[in-house]
C-alpha atoms as a PDB file:
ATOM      1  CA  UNK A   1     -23.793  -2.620 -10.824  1.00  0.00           C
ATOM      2  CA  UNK A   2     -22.893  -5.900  -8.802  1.00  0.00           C
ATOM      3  CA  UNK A   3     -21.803  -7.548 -11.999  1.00  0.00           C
ATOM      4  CA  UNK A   4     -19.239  -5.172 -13.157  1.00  0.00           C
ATOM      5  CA  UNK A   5     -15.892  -6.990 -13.320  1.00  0.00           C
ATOM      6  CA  UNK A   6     -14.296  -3.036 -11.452  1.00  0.00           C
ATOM      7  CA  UNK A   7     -16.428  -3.880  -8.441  1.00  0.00           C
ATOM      8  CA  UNK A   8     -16.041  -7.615  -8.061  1.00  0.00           C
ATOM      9  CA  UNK A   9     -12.397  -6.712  -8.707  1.00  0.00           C
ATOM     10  CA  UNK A  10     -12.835  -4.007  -5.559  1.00  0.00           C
ATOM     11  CA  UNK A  11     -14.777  -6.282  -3.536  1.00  0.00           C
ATOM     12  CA  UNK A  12     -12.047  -8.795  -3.755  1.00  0.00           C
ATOM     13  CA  UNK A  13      -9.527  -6.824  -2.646  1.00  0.00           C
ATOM     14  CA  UNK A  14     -11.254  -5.656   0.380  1.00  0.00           C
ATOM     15  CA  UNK A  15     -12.037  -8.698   1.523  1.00  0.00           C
ATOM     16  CA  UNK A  16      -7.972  -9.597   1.069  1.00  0.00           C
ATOM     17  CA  UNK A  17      -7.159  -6.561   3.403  1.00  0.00           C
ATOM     18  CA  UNK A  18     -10.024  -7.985   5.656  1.00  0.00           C
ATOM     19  CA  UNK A  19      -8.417 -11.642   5.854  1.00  0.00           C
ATOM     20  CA  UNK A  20      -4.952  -9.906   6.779  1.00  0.00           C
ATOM     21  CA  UNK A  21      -5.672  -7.540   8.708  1.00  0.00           C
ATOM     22  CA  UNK A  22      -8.310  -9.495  10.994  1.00  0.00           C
ATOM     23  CA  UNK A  23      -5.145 -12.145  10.972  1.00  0.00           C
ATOM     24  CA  UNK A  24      -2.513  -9.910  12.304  1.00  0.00           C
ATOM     25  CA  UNK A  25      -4.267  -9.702  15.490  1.00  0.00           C
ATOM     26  CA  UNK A  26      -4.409 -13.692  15.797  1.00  0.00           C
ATOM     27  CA  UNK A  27       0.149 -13.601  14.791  1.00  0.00           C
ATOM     28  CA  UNK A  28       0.316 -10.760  17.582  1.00  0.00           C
ATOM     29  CA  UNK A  29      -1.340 -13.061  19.994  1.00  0.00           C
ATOM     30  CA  UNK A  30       0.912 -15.537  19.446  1.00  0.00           C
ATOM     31  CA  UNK A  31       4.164 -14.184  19.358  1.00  0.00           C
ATOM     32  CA  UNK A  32       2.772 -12.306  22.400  1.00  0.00           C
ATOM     33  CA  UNK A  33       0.918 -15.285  24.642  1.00  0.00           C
ATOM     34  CA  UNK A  34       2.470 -18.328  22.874  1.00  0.00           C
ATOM     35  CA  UNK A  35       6.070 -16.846  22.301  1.00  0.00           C
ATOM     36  CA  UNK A  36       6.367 -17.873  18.625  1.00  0.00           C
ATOM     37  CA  UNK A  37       8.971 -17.559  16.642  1.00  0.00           C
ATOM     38  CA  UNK A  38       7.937 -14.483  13.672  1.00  0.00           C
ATOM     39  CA  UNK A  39      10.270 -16.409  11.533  1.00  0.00           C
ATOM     40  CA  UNK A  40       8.648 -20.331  12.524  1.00  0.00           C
ATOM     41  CA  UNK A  41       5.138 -18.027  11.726  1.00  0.00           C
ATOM     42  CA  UNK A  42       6.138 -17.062   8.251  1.00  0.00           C
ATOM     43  CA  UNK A  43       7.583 -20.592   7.377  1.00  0.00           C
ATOM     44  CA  UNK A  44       4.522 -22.916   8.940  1.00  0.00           C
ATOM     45  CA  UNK A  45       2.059 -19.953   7.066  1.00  0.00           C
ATOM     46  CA  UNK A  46       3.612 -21.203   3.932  1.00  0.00           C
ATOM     47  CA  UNK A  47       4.136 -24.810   4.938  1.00  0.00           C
ATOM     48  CA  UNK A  48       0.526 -25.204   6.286  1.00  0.00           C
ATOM     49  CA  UNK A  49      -0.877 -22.803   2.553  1.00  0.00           C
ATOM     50  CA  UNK A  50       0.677 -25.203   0.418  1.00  0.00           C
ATOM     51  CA  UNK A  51      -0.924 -28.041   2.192  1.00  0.00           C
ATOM     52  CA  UNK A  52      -4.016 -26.437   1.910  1.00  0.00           C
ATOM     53  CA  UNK A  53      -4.286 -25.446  -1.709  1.00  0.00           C
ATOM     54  CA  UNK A  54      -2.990 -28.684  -2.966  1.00  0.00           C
ATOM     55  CA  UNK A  55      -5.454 -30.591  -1.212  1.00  0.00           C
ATOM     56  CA  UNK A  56      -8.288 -28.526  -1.777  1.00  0.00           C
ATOM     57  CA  UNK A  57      -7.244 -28.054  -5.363  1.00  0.00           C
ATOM     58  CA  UNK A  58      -7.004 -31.886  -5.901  1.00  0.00           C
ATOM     59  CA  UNK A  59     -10.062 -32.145  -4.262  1.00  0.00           C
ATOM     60  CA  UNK A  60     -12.300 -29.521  -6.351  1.00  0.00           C
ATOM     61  CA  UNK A  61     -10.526 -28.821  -9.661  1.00  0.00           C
ATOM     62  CA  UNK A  62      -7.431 -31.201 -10.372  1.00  0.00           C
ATOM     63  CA  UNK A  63      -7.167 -30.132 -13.591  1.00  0.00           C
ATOM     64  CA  UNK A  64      -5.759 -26.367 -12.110  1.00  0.00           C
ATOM     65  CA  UNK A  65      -2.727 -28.444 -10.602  1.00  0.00           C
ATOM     66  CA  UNK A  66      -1.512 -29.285 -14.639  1.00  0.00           C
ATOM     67  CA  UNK A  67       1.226 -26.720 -15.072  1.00  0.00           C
ATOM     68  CA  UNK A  68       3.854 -26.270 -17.454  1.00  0.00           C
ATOM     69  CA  UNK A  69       7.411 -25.367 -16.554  1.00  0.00           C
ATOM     70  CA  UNK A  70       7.043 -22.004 -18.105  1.00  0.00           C
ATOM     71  CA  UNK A  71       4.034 -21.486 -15.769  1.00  0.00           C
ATOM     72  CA  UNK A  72       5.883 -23.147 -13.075  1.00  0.00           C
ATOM     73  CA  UNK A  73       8.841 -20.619 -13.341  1.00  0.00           C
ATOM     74  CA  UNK A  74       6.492 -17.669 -13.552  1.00  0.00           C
ATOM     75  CA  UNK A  75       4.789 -18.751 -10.116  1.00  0.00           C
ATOM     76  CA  UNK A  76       8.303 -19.212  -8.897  1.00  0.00           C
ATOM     77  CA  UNK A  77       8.874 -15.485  -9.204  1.00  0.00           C
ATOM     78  CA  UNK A  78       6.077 -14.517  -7.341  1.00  0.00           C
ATOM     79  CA  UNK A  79       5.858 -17.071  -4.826  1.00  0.00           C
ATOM     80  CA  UNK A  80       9.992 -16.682  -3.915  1.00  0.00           C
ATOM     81  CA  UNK A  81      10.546 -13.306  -5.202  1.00  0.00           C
ATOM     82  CA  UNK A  82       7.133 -11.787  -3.967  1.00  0.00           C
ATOM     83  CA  UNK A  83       5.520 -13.698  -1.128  1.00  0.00           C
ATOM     84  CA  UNK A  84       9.054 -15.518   0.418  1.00  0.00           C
ATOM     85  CA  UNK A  85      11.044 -12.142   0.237  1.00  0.00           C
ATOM     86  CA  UNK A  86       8.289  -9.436   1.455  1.00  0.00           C
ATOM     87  CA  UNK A  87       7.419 -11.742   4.409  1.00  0.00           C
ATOM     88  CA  UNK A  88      11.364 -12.243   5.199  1.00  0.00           C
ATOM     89  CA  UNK A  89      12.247  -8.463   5.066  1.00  0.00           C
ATOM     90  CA  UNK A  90       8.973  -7.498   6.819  1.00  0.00           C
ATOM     91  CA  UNK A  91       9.626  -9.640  10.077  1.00  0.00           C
ATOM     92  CA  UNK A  92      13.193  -8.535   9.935  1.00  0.00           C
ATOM     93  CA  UNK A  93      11.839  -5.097   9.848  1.00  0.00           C
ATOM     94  CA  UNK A  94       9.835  -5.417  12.791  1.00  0.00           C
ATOM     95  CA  UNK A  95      12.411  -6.637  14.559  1.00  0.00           C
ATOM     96  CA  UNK A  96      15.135  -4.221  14.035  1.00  0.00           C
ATOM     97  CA  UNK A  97      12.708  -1.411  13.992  1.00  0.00           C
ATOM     98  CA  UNK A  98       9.013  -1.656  14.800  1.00  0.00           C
ATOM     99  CA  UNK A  99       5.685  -2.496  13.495  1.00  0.00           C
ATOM    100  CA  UNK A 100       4.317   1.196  13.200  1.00  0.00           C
ATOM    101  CA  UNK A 101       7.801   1.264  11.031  1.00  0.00           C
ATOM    102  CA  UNK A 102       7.499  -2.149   8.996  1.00  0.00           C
ATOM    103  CA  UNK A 103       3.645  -1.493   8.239  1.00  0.00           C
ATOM    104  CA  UNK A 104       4.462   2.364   7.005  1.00  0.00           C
ATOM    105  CA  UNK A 105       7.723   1.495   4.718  1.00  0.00           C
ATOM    106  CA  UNK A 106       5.649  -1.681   3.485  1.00  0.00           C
ATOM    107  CA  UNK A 107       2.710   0.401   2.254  1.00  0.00           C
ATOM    108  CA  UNK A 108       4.770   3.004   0.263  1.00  0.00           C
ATOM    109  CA  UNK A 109       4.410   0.041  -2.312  1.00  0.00           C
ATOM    110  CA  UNK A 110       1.399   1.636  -4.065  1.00  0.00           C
ATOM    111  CA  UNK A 111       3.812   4.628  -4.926  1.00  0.00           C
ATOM    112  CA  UNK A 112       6.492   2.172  -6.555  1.00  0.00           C
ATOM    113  CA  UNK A 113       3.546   0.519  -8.309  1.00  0.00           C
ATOM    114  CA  UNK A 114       2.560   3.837  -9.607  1.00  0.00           C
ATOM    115  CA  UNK A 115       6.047   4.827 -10.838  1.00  0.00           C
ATOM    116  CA  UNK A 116       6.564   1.712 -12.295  1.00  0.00           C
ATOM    117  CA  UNK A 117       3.568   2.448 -14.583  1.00  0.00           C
ATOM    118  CA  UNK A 118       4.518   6.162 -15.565  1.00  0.00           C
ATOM    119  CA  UNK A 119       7.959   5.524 -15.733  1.00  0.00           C
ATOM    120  CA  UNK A 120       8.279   1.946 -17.817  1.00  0.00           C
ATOM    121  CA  UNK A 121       5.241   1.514 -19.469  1.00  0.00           C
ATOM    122  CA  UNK A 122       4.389   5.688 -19.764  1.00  0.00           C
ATOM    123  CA  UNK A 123       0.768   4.789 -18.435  1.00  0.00           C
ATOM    124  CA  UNK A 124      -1.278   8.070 -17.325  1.00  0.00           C
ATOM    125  CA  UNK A 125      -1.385   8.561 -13.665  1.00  0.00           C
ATOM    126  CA  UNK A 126      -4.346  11.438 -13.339  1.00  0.00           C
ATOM    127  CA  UNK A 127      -4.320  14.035 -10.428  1.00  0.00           C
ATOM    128  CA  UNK A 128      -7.085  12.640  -8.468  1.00  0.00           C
ATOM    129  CA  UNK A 129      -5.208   8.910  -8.204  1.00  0.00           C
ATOM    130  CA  UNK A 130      -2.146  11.089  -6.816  1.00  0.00           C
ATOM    131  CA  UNK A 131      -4.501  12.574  -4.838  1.00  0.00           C
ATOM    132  CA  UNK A 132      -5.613   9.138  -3.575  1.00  0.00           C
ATOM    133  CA  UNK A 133      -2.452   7.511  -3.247  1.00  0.00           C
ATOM    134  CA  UNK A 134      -0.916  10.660  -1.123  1.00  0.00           C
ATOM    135  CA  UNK A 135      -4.696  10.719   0.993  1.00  0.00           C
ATOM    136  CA  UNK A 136      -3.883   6.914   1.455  1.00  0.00           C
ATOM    137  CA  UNK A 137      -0.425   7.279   2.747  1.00  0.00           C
ATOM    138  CA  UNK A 138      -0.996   9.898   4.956  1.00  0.00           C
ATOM    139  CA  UNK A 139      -3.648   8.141   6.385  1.00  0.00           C
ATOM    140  CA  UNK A 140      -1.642   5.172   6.730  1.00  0.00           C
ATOM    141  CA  UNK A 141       0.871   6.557   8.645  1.00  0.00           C
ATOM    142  CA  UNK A 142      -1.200   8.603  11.270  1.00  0.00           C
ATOM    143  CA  UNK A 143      -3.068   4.849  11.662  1.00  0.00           C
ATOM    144  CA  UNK A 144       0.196   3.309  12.703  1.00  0.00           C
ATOM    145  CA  UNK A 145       1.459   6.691  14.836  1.00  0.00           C
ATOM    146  CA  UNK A 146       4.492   7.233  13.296  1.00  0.00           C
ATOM    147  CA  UNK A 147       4.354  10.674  15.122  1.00  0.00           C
ATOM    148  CA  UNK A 148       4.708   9.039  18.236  1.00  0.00           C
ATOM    149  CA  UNK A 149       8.583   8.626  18.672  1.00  0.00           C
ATOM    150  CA  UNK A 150       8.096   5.626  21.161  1.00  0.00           C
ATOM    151  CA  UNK A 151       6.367   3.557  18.692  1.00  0.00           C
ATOM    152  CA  UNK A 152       8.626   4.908  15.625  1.00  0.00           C
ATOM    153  CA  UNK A 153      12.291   3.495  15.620  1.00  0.00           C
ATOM    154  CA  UNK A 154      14.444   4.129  12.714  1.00  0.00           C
ATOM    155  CA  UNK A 155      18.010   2.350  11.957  1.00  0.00           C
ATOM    156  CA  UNK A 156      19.384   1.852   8.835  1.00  0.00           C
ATOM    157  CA  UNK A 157      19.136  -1.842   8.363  1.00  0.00           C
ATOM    158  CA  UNK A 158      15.943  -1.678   9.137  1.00  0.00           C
ATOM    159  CA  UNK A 159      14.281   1.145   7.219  1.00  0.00           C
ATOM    160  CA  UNK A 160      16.033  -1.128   4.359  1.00  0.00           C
ATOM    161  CA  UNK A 161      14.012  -4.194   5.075  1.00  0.00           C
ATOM    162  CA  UNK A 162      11.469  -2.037   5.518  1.00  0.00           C
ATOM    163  CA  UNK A 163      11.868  -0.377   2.262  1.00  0.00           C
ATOM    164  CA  UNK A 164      12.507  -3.773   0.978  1.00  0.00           C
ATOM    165  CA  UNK A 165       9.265  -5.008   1.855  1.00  0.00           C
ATOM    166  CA  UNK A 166       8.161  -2.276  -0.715  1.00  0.00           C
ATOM    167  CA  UNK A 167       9.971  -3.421  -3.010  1.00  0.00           C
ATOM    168  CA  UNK A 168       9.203  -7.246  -3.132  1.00  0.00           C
ATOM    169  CA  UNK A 169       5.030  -6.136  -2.220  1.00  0.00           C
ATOM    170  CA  UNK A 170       5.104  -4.512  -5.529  1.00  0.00           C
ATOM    171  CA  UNK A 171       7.138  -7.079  -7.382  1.00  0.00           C
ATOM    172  CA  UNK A 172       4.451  -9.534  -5.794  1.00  0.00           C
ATOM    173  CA  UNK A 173       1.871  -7.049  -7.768  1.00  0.00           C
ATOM    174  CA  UNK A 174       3.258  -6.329 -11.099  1.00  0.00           C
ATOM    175  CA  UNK A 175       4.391 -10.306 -11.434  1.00  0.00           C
ATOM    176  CA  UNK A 176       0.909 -11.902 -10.170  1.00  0.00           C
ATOM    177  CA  UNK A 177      -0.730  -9.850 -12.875  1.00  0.00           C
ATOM    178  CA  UNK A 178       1.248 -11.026 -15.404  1.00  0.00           C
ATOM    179  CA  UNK A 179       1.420 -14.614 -14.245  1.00  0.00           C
ATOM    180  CA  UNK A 180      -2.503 -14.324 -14.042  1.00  0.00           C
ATOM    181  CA  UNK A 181      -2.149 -14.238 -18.135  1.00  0.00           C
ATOM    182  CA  UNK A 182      -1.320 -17.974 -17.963  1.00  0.00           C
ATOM    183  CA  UNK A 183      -3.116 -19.584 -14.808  1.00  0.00           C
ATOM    184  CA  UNK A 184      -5.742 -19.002 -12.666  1.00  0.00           C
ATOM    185  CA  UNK A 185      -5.746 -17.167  -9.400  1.00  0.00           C
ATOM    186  CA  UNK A 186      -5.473 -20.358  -7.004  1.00  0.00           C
ATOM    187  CA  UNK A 187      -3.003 -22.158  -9.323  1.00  0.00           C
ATOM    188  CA  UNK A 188      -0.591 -19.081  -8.922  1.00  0.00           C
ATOM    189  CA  UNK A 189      -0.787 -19.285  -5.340  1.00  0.00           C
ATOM    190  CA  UNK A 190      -0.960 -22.881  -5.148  1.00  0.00           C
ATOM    191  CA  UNK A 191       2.744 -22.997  -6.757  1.00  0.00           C
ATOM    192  CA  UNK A 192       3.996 -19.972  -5.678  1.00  0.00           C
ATOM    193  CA  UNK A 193       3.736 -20.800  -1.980  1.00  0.00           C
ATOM    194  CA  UNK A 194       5.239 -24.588  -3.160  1.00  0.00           C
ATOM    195  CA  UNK A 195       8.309 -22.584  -4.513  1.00  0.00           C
ATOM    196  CA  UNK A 196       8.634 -20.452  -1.523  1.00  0.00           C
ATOM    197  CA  UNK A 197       8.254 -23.409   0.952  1.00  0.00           C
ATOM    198  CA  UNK A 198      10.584 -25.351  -1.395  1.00  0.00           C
ATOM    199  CA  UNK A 199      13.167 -22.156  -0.173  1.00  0.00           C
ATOM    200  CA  UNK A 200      12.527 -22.856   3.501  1.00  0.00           C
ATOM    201  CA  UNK A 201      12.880 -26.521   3.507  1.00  0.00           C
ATOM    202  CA  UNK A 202      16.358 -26.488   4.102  1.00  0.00           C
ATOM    203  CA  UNK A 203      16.722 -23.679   6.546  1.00  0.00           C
ATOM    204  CA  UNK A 204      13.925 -24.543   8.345  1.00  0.00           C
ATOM    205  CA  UNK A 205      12.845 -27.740   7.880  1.00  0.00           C
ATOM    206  CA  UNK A 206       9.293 -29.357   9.412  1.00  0.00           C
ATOM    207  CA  UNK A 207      10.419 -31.674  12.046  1.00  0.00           C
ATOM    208  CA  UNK A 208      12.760 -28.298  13.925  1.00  0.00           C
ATOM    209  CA  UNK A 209       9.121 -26.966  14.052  1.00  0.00           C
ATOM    210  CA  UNK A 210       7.460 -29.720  15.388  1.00  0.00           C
ATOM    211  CA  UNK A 211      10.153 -30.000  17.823  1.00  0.00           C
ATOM    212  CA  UNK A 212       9.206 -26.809  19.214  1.00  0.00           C
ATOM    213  CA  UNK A 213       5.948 -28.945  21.084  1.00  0.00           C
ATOM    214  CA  UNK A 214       3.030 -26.437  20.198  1.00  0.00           C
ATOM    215  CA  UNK A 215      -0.048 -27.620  21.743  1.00  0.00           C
ATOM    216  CA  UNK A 216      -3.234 -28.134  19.496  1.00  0.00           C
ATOM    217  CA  UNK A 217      -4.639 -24.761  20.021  1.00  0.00           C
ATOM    218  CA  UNK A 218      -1.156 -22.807  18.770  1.00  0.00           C
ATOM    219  CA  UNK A 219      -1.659 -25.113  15.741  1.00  0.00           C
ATOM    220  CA  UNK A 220      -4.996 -24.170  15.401  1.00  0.00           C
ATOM    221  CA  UNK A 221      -4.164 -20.982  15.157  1.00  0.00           C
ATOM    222  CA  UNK A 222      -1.402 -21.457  12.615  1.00  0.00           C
ATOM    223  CA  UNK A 223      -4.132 -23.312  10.587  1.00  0.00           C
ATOM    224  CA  UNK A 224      -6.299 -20.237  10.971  1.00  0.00           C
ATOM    225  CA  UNK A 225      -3.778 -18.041   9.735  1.00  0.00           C
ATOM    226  CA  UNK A 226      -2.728 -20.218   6.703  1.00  0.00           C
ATOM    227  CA  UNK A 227      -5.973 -20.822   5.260  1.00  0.00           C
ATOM    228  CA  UNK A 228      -8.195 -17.216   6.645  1.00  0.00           C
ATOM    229  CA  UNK A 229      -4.673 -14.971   6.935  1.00  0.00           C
ATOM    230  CA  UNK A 230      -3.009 -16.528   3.956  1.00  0.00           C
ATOM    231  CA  UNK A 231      -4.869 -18.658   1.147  1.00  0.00           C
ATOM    232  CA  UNK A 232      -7.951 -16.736   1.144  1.00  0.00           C
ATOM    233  CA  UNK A 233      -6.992 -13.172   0.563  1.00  0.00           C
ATOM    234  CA  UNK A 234      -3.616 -13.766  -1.315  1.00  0.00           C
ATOM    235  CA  UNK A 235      -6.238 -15.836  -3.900  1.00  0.00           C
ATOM    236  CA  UNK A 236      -8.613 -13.005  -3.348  1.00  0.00           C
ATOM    237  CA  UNK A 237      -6.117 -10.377  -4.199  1.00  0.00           C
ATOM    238  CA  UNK A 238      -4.487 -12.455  -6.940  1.00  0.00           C
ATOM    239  CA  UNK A 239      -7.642 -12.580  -8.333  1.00  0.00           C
ATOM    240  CA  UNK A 240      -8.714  -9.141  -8.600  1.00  0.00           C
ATOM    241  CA  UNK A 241      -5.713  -8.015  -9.556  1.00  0.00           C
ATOM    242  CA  UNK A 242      -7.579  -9.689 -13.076  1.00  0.00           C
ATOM    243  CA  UNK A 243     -10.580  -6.744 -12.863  1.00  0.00           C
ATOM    244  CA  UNK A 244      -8.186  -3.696 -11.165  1.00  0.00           C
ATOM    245  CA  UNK A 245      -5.381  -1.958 -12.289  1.00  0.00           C
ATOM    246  CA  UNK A 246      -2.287  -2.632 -10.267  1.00  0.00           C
ATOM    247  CA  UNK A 247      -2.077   0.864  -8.920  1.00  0.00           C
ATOM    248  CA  UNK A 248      -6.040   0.855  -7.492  1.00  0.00           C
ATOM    249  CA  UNK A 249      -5.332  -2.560  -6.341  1.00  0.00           C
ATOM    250  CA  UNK A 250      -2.407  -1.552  -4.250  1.00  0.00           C
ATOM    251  CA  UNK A 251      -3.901   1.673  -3.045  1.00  0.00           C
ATOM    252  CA  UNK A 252      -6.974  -0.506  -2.077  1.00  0.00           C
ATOM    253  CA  UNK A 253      -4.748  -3.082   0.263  1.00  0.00           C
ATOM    254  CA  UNK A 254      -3.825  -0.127   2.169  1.00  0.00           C
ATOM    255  CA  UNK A 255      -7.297  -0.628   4.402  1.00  0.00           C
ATOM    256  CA  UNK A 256      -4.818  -3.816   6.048  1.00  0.00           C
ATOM    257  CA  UNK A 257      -3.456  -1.502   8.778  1.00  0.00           C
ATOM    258  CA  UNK A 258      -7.043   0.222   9.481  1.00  0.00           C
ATOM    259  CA  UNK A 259      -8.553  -3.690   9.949  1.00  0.00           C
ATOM    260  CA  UNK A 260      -6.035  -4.424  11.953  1.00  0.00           C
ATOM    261  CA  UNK A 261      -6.166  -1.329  14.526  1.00  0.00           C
ATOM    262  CA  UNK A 262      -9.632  -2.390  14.629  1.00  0.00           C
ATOM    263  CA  UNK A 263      -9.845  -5.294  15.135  1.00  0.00           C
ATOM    264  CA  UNK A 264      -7.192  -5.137  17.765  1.00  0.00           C
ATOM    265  CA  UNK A 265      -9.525  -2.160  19.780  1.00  0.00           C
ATOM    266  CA  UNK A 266     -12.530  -4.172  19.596  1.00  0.00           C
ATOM    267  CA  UNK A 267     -10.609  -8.127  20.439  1.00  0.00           C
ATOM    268  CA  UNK A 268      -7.920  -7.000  22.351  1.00  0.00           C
ATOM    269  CA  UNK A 269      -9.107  -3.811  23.523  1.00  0.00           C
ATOM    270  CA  UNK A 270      -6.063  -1.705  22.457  1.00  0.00           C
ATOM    271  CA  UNK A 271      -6.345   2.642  22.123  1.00  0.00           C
ATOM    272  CA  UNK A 272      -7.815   3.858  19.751  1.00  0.00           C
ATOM    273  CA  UNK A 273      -6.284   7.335  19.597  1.00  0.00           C
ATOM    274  CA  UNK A 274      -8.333  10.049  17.775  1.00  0.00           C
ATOM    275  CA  UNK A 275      -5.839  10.629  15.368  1.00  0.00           C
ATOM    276  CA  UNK A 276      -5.567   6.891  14.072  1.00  0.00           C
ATOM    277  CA  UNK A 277      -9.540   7.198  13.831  1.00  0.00           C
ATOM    278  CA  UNK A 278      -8.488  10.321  11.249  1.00  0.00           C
ATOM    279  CA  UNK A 279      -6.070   8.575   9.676  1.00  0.00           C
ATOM    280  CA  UNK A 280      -7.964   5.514   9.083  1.00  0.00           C
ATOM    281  CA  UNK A 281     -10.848   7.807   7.830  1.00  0.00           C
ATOM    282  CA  UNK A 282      -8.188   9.382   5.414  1.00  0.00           C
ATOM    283  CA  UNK A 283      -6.905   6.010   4.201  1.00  0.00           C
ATOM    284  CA  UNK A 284     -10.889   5.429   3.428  1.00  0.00           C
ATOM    285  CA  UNK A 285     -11.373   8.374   1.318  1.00  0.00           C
ATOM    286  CA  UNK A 286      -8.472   7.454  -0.568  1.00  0.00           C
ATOM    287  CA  UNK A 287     -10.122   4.448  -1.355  1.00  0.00           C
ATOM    288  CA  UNK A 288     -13.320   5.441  -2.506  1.00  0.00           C
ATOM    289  CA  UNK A 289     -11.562   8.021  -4.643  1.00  0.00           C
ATOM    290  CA  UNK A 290      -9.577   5.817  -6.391  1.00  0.00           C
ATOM    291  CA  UNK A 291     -12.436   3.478  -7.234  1.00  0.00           C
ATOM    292  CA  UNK A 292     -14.301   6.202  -8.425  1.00  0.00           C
ATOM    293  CA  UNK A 293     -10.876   6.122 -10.905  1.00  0.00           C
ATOM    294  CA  UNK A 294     -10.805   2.422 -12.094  1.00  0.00           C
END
């Protein structure tokens, strides 16, 4: 069973969702503790990635690094397109709304991934994937308590980053998998975080964040979440995106928001409120049903 390419496609994703959502707990404690910047977060993440994967690329397997410019400009898409745009609108999200509101109009990506597939390339969605995806959702949204109006805040501009975030997630989904046809997982994320930090360079360039004087253990922590919260499960979910379907795939990155409610009770010893412990058990039913689907 271990060696069917479905489950080390599932396993892979899970352990994305694992990486990010065990990470957003590390990014709350510093915009909380530290007072960083969301923005300086998302542009040192991809500063810091591209480091990473270059030199551990270089290191391991130089030959991934040889690239064409056709392959270039296909990692391009999803690096700027994808990564640069969903982090961007996500942030700005949060800010003009709130995270309970980012995280819920982010995750309606598995529906646009869905309709995507039934409506361009008339692929057969079954009842029990529905099923899944609507199990999912709802679960999803009683994890982050939208039906608590102090944590839900709604405004126009923001439910349209927020719906944006959709948008470019699935973008990030349908365009890995078909960059995936001419690279390997790593390479793809190797150049598509190059061409999103390529974006940044001249809006936010290195030396205005080193100005900001972060002691070692802030940059620590921006290590931490550039190689555990960033490198790691993007390559992870880049590469099972080669063994799942992009609709399972999406539906399975919807654990992210359970991990992180976890993992904030148990390290920062945040409520759990009984009905984010149902939701989160909905959002896990969803996912075994749709693997039992792949």
């Amino acid at each position: 069973m271990t060696g069917d390419p479905k489950w080390r496609g599932y396993g892979m994703v899970v352990g994305a969702t694992i990486c990010w959502g065990t990470m957003a707990v590390v990014a709350k404690l510093l915009f909380r503790d530290q007072g960083v910047d969301p923005l300086f977060l998302v542009v040192v993440r991809a500063y810091l990635a591209t480091f990473t994967l270059f030199a551990v690329l270089g290191a391991i397997a130089p030959g991934q690094l040889r690239i064409d410019a056709r392959m270039f400009r296909a990692a391009a898409i999803v690096g700027v397109g994808g990564l640069l745009t969903n982090n961007f609108l996500y942030f700005e999200a949060i800010h003009l709304t709130s995270v309970a509101t980012a995280l819920l109009l982010q995750y309606q990506a598995p529906v646009l991934v869905a309709l995507y597939g039934l409506l361009i390339h008339r692929q057969r969605v079954t009842g029990r994937l529905w099923l899944s995806l609507a199990l999912s959702v709802l679960g999803c949204a009683l994890v982050v308590r939208v039906y608590d109006p102090a944590v839900l805040r709604l405004n126009l501009l923001g439910v349209l980053a927020g719906l944006g975030t959709a948008v470019a997630f699935a973008f990030y989904i349908l365009t890995s998998r078909a960059a995936l046809r001419s690279m390997g997982p790593l390479t793809l994320v190797a150049y598509g975080y190059l061409a999103a930090s390529l974006v940044w360079l001249p809006i936010v360039p290195p030396w205005r964040i080193v100005a900001q004087g972060y002691d070692l253990g802030t940059w620590g922590a921006f290590l931490a979440i550039a190689t555990v919260g960033t490198v790691v499960p993007f390559s992870l979910f880049i590469g099972g995106l080669k063994y799942l379907p992009p609709t399972q795939a999406s539906i399975v990155s919807m654990l992210e928001p359970v991990v992180a409610a976890t993992a904030a009770y148990l390290i920062l010893g945040e409520t759990l409120l009984p009905l984010q412990v149902l939701g989160g058990g909905l959002v896990l039913a969803g996912v075994v049903m749709v693997e039992t689907t792949c």
